[in-house]
Protein backbone atom coordinates (compact mmCIF):
# COMPACT_ATOMS: atom_id res chain seq x y z
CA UNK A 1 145.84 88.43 113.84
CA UNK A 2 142.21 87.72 114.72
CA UNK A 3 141.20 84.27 115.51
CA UNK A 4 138.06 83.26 113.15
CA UNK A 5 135.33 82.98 115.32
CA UNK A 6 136.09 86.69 116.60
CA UNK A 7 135.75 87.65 112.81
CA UNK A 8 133.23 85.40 112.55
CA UNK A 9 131.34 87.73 116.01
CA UNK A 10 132.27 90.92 114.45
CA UNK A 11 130.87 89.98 110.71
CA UNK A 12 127.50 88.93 112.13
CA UNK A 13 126.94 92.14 114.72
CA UNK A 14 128.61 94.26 111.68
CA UNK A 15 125.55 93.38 109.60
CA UNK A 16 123.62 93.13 112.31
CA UNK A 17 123.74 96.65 113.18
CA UNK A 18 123.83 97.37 109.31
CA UNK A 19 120.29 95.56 109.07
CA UNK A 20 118.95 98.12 112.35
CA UNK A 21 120.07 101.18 110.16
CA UNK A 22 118.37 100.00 107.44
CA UNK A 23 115.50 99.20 109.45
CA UNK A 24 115.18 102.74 110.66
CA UNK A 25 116.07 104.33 107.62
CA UNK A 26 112.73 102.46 105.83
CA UNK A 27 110.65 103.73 108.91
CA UNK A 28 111.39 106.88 107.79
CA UNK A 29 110.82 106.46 103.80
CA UNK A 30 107.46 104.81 104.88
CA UNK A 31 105.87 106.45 107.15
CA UNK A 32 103.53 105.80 110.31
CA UNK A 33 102.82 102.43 108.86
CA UNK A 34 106.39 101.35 109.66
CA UNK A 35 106.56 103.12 112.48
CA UNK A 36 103.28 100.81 113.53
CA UNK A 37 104.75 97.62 111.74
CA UNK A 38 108.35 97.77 113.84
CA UNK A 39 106.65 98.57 117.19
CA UNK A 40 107.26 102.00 117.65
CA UNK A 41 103.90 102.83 118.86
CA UNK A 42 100.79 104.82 117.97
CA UNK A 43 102.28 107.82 119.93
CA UNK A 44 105.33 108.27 117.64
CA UNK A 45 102.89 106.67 114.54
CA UNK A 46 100.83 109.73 114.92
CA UNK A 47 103.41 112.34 115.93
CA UNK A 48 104.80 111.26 112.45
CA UNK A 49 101.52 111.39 110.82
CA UNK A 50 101.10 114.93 112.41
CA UNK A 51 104.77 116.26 111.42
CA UNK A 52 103.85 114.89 107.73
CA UNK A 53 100.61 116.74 107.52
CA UNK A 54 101.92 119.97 108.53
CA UNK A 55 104.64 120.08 106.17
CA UNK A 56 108.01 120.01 108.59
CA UNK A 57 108.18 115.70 107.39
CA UNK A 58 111.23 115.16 105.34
């Protein structure tokens, strides 16, 4: 059986990693203003902003 600090560890980098998902998930249901807000760059910002404009965005 797991001591309670290790379940403790793997509770905080379980919703850790589910706060990154979510994270990137919103990126996508934003747009190139997320992309810009989380630090993704302008390159990606405006390959997003040129994938939306021709019609192959989600």
């Amino acid at each position: 059986m797991p001591t309670p600090s290790i379940s403790l560890s793997l509770a905080i980098a379980g919703s850790h990693s589910a706060l990154a998902a979510v994270a990137h998930l919103a990126c996508i249901a934003i747009g190139p203003q997320a992309y810009r807000f989380m630090g993704a760059g302008e390159r990606m910002a405006r390959a997003v902003e040129a994938a939306l404009e021709s019609g192959s965005g989600l």
